[in-house]
PDB file of N, CA and C in Angstrom:
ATOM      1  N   UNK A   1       7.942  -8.729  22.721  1.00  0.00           N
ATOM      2  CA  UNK A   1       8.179  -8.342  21.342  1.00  0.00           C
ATOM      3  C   UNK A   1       8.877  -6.972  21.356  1.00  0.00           C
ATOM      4  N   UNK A   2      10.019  -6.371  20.627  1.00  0.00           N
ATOM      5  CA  UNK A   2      10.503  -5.485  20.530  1.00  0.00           C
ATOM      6  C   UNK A   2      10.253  -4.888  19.484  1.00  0.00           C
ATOM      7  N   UNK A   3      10.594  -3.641  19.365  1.00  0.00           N
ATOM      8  CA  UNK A   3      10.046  -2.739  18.662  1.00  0.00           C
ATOM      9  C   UNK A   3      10.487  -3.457  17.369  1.00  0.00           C
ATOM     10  N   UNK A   4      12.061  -3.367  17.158  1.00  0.00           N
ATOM     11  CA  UNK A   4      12.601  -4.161  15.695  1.00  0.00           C
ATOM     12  C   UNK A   4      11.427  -5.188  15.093  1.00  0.00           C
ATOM     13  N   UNK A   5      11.407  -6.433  15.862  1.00  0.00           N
ATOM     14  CA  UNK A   5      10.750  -7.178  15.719  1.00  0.00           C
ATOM     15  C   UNK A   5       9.081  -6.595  14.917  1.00  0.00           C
ATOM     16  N   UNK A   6       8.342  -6.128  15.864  1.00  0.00           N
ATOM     17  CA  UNK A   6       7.086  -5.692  15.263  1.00  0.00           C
ATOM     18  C   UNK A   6       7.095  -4.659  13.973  1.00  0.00           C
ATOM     19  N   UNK A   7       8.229  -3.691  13.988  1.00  0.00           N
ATOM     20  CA  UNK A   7       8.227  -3.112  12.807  1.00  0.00           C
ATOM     21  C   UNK A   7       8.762  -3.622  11.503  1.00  0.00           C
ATOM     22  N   UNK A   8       9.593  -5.129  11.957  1.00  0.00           N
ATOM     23  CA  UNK A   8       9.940  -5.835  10.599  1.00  0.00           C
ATOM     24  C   UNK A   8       8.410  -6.134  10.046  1.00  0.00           C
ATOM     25  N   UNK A   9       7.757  -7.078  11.067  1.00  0.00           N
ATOM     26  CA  UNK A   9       6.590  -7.798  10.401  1.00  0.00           C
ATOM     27  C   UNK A   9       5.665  -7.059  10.102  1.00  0.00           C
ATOM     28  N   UNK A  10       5.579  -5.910  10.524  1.00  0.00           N
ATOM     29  CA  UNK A  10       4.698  -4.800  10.145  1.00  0.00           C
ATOM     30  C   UNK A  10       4.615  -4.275   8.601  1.00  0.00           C
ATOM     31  N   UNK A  11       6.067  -4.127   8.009  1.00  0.00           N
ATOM     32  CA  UNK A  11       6.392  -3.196   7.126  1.00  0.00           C
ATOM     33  C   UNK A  11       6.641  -4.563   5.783  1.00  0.00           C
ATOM     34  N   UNK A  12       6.912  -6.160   7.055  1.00  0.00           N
ATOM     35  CA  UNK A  12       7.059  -7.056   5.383  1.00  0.00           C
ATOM     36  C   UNK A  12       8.328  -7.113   5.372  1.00  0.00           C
ATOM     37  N   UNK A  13       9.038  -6.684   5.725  1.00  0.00           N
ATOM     38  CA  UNK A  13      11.037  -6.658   5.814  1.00  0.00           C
ATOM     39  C   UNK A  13      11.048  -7.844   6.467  1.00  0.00           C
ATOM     40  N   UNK A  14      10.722  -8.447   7.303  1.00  0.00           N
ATOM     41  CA  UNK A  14      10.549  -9.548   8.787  1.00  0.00           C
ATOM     42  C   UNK A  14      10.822 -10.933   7.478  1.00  0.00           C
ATOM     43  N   UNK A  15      10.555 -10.760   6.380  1.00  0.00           N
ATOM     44  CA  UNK A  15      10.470 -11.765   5.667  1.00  0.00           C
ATOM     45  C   UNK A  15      11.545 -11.923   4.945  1.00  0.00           C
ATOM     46  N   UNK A  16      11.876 -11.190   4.181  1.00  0.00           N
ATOM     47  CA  UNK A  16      13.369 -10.932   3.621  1.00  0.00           C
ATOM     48  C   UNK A  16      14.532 -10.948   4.372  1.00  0.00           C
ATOM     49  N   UNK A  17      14.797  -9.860   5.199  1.00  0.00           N
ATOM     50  CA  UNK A  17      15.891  -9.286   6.215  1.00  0.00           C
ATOM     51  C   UNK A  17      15.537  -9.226   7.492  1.00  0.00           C
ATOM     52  N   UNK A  18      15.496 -10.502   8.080  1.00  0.00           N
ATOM     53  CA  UNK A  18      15.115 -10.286   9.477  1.00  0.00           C
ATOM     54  C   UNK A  18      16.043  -9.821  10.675  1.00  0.00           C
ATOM     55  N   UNK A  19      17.755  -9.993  10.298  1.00  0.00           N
ATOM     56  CA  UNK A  19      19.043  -8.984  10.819  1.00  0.00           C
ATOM     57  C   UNK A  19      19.202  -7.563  10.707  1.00  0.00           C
ATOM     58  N   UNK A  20      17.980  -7.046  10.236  1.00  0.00           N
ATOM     59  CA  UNK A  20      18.462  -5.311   9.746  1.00  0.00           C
ATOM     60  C   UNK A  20      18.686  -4.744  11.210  1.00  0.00           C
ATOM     61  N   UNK A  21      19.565  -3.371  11.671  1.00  0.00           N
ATOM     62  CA  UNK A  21      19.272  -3.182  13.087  1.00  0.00           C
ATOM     63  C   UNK A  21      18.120  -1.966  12.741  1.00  0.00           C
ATOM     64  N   UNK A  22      17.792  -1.256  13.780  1.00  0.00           N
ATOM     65  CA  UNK A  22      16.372  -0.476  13.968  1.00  0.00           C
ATOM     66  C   UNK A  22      16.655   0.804  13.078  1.00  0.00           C
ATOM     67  N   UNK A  23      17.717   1.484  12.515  1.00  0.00           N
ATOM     68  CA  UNK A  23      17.654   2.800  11.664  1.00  0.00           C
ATOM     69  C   UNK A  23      18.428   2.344  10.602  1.00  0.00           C
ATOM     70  N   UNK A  24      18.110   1.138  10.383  1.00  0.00           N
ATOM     71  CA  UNK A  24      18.360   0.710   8.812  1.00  0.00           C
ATOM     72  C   UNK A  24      17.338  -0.031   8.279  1.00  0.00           C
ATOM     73  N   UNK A  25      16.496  -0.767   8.996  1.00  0.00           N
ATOM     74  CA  UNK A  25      14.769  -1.217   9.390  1.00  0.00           C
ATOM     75  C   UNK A  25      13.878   0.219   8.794  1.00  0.00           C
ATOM     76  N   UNK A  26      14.590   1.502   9.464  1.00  0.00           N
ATOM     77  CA  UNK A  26      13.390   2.224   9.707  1.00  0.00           C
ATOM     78  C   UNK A  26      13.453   3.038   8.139  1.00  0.00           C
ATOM     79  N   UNK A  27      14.940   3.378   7.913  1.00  0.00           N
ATOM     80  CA  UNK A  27      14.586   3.602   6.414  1.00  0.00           C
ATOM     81  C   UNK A  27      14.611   3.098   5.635  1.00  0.00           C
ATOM     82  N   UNK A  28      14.661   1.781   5.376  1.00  0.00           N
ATOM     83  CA  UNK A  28      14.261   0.894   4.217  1.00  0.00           C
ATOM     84  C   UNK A  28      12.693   1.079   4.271  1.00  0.00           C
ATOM     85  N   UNK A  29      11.920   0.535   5.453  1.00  0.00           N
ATOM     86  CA  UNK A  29      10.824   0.764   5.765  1.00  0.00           C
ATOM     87  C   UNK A  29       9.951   2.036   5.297  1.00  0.00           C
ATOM     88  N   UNK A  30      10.489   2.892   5.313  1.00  0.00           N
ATOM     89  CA  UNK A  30      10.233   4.297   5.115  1.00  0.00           C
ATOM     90  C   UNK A  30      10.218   4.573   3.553  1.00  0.00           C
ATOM     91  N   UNK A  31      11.276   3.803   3.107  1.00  0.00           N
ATOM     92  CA  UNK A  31      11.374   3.589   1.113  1.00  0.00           C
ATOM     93  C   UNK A  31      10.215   2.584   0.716  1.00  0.00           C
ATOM     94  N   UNK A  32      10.121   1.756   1.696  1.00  0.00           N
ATOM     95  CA  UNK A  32       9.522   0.495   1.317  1.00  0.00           C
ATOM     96  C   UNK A  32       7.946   0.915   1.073  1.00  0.00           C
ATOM     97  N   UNK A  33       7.375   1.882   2.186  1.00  0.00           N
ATOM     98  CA  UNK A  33       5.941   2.342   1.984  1.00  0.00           C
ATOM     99  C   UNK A  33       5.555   2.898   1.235  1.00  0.00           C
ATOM    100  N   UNK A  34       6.520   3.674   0.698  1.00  0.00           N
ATOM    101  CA  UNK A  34       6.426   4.837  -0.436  1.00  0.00           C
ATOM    102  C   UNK A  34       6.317   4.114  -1.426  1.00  0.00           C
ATOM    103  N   UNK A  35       7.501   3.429  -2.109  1.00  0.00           N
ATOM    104  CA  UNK A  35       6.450   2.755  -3.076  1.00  0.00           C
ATOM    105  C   UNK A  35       5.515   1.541  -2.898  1.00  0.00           C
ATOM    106  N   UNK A  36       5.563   1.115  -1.864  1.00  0.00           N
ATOM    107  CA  UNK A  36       4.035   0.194  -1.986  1.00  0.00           C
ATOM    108  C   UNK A  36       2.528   1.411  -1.841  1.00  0.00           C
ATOM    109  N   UNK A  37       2.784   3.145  -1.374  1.00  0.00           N
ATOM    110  CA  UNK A  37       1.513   3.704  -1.590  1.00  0.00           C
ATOM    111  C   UNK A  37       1.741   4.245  -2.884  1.00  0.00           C
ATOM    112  N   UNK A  38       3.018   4.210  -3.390  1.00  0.00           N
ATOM    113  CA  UNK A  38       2.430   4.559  -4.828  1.00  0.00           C
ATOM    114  C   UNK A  38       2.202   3.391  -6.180  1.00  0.00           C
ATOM    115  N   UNK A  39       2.298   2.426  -5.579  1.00  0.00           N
ATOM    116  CA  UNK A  39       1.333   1.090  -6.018  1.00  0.00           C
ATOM    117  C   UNK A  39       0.154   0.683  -5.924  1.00  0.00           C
ATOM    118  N   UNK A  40      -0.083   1.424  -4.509  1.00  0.00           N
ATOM    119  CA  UNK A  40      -1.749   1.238  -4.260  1.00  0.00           C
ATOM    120  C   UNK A  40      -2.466   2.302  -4.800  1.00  0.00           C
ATOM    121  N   UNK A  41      -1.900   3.579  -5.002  1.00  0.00           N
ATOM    122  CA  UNK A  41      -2.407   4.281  -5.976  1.00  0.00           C
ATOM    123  C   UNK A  41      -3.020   3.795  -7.286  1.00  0.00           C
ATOM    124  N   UNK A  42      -1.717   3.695  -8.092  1.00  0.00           N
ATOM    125  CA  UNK A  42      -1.773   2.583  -9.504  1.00  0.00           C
ATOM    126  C   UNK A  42      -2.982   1.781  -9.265  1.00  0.00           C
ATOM    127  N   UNK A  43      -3.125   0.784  -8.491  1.00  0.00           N
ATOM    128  CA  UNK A  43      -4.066  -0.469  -8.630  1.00  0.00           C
ATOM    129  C   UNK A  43      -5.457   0.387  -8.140  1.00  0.00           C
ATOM    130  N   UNK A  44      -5.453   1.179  -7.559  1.00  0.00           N
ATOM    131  CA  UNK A  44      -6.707   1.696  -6.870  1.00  0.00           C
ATOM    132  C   UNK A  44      -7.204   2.571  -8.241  1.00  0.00           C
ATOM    133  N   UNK A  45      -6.598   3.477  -8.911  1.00  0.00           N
ATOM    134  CA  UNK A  45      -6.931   3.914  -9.321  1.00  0.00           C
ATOM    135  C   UNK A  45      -7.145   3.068 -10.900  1.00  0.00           C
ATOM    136  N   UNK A  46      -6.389   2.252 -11.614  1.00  0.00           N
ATOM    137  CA  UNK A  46      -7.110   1.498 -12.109  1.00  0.00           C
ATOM    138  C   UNK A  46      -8.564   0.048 -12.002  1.00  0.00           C
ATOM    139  N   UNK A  47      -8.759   0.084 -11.075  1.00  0.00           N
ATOM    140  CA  UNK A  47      -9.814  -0.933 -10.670  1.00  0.00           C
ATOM    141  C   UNK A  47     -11.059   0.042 -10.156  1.00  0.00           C
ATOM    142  N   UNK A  48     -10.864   1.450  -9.644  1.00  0.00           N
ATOM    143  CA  UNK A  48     -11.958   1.893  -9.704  1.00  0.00           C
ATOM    144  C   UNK A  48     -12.207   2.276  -8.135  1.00  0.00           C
ATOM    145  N   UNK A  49     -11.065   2.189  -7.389  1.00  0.00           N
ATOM    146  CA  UNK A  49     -11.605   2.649  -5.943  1.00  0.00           C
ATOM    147  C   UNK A  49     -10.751   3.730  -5.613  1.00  0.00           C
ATOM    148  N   UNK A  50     -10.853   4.450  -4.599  1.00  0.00           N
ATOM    149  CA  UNK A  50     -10.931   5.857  -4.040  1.00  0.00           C
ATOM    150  C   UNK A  50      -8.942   5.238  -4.172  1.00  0.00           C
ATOM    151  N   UNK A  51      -8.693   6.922  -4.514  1.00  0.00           N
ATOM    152  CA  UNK A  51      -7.450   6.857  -5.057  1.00  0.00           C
ATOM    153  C   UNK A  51      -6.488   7.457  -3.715  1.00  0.00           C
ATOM    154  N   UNK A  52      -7.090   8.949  -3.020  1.00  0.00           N
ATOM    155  CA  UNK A  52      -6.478   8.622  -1.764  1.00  0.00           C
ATOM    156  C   UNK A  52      -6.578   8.212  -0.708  1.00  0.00           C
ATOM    157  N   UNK A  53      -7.565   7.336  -0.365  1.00  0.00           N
ATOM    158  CA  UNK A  53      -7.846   6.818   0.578  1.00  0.00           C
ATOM    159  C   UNK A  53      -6.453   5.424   0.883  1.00  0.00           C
ATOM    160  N   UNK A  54      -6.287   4.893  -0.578  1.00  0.00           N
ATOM    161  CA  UNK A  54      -5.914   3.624  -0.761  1.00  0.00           C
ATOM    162  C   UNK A  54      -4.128   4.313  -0.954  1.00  0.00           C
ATOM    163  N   UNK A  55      -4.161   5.327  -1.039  1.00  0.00           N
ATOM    164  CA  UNK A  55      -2.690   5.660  -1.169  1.00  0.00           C
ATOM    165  C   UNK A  55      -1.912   6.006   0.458  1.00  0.00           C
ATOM    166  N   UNK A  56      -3.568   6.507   1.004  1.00  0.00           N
ATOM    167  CA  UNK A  56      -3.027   6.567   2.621  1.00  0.00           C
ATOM    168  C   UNK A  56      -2.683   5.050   3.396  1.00  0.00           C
ATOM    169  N   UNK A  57      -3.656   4.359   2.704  1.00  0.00           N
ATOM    170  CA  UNK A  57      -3.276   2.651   3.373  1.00  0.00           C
ATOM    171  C   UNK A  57      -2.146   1.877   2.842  1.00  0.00           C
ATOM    172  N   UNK A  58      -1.532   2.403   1.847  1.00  0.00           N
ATOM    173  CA  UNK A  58      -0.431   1.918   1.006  1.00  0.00           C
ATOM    174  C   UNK A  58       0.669   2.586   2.296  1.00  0.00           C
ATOM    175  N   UNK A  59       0.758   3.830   2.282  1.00  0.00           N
ATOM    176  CA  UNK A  59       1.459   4.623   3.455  1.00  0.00           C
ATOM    177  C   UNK A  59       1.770   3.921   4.954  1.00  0.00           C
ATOM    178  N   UNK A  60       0.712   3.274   5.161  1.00  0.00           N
ATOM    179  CA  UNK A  60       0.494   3.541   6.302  1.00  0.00           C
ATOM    180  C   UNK A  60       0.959   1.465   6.272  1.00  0.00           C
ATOM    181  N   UNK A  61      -0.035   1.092   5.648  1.00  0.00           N
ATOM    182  CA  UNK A  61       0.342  -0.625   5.764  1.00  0.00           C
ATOM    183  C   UNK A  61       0.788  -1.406   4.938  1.00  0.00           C
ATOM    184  N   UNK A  62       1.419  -0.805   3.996  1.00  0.00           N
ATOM    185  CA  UNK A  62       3.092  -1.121   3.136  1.00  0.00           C
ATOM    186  C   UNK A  62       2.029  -2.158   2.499  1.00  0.00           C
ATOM    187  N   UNK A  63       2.957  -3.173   2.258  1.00  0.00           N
ATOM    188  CA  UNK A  63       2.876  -4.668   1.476  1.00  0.00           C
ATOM    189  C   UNK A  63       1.521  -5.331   1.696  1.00  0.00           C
ATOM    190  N   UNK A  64       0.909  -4.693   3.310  1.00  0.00           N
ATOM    191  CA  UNK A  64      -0.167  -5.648   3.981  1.00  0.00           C
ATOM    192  C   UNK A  64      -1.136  -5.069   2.289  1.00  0.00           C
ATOM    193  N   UNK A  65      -1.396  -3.746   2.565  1.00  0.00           N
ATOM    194  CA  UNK A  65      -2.778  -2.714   1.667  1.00  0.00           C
ATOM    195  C   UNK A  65      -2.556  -3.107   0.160  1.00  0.00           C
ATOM    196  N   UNK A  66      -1.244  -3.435  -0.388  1.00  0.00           N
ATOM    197  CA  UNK A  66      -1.227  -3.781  -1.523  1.00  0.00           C
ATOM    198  C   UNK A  66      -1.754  -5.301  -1.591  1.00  0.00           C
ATOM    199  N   UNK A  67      -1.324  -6.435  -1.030  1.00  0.00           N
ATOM    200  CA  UNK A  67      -1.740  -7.357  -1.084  1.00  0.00           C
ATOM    201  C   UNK A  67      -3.549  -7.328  -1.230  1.00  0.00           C
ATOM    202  N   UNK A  68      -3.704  -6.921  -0.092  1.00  0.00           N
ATOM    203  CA  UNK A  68      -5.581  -6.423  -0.106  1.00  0.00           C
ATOM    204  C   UNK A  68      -6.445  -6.056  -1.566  1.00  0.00           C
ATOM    205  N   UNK A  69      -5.509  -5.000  -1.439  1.00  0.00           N
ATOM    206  CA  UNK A  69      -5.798  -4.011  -2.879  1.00  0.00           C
ATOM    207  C   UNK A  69      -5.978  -5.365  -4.239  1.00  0.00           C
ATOM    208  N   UNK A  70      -5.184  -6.037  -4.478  1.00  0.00           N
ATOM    209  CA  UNK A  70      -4.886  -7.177  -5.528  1.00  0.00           C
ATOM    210  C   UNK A  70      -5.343  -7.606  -5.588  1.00  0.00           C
ATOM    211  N   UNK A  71      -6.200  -8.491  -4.167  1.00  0.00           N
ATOM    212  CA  UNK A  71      -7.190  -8.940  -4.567  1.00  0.00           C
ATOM    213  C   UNK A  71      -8.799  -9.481  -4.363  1.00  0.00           C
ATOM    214  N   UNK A  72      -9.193  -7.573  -3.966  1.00  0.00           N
ATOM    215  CA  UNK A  72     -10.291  -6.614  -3.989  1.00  0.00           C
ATOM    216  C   UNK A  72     -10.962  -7.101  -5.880  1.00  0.00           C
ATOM    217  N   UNK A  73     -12.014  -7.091  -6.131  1.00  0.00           N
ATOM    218  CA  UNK A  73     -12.114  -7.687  -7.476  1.00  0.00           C
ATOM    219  C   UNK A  73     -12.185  -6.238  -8.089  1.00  0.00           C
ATOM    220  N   UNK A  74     -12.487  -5.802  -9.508  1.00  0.00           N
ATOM    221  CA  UNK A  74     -12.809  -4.694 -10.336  1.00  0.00           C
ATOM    222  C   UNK A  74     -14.092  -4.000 -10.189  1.00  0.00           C
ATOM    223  N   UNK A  75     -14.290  -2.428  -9.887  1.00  0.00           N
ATOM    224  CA  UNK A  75     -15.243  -1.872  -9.581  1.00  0.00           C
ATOM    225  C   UNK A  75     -15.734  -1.740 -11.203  1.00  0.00           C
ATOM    226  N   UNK A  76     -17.018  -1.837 -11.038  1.00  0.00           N
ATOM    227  CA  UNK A  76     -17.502  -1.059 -12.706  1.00  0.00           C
ATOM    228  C   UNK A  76     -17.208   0.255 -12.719  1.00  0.00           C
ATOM    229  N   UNK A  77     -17.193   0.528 -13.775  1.00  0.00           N
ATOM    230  CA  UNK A  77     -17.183   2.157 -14.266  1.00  0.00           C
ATOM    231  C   UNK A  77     -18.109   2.616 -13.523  1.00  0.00           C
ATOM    232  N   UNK A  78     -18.228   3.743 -13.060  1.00  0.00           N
ATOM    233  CA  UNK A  78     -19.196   4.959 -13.027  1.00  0.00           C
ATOM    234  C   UNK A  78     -19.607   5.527 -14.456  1.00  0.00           C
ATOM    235  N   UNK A  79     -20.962   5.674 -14.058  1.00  0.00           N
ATOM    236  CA  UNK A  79     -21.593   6.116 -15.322  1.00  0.00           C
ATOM    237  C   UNK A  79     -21.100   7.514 -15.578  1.00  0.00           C
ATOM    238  N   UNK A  80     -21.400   8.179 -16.244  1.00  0.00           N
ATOM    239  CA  UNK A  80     -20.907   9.714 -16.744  1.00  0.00           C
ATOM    240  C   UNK A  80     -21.838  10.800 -15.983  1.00  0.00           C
ATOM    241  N   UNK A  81     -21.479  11.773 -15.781  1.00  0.00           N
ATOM    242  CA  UNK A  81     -22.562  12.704 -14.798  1.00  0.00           C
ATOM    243  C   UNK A  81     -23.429  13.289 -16.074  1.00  0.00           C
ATOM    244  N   UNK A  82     -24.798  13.421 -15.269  1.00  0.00           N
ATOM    245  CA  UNK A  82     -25.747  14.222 -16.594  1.00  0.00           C
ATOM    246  C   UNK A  82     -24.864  15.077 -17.037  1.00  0.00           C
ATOM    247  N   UNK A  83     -25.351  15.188 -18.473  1.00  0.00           N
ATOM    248  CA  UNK A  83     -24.922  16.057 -19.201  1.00  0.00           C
ATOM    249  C   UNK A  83     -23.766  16.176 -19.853  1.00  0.00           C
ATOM    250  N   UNK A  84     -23.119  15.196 -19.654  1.00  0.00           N
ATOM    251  CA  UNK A  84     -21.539  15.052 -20.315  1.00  0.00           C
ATOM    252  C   UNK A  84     -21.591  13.628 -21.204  1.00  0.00           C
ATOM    253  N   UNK A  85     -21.256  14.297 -22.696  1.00  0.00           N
ATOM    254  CA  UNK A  85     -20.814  12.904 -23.303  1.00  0.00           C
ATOM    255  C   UNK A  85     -20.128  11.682 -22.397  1.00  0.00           C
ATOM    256  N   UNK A  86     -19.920  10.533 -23.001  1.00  0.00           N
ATOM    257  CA  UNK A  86     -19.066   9.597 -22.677  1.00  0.00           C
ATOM    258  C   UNK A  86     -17.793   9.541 -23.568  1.00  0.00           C
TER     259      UNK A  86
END
């Protein structure tokens, strides 16, 4: 397996554009994570789970962490800390 190869299927490109060569792979790839972690942001932070944790896995495992993220079910609310209205 070559590097191309594992970083297509890695990043989710492997599916679309499987001809890209390796520094046109690497910055699409590089666009491609960014917004899939600032998608996993979005979904993380509306459903109720840790906002950078899920923005580092968006970073880090593109398309894989969003897919996950989607369909992770809805956290309940957290209750309000003593002492603070709702």
């Amino acid at each position: 397996m070559t590097v191309e190869v594992f970083l297509s299927y890695w990043t989710g490109l492997g599916f679309v554009a499987s001809d890209l060569d390796l520094w046109t792979l690497v910055g699409t790839a590089l666009a491609v994570h960014v917004c899939d972690a600032i998608m996993c942001r979005l979904f993380a932070h509306n459903n109720g789970y840790p906002k950078n944790l899920w923005t580092g896995l968006g970073l880090l495992a593109g398309l894989w962490a969003v897919a996950v993220l989607i369909l992770l079910p809805r956290r309940a609310a957290a209750p309000p800390p003593p002492g603070r209205l709702p």
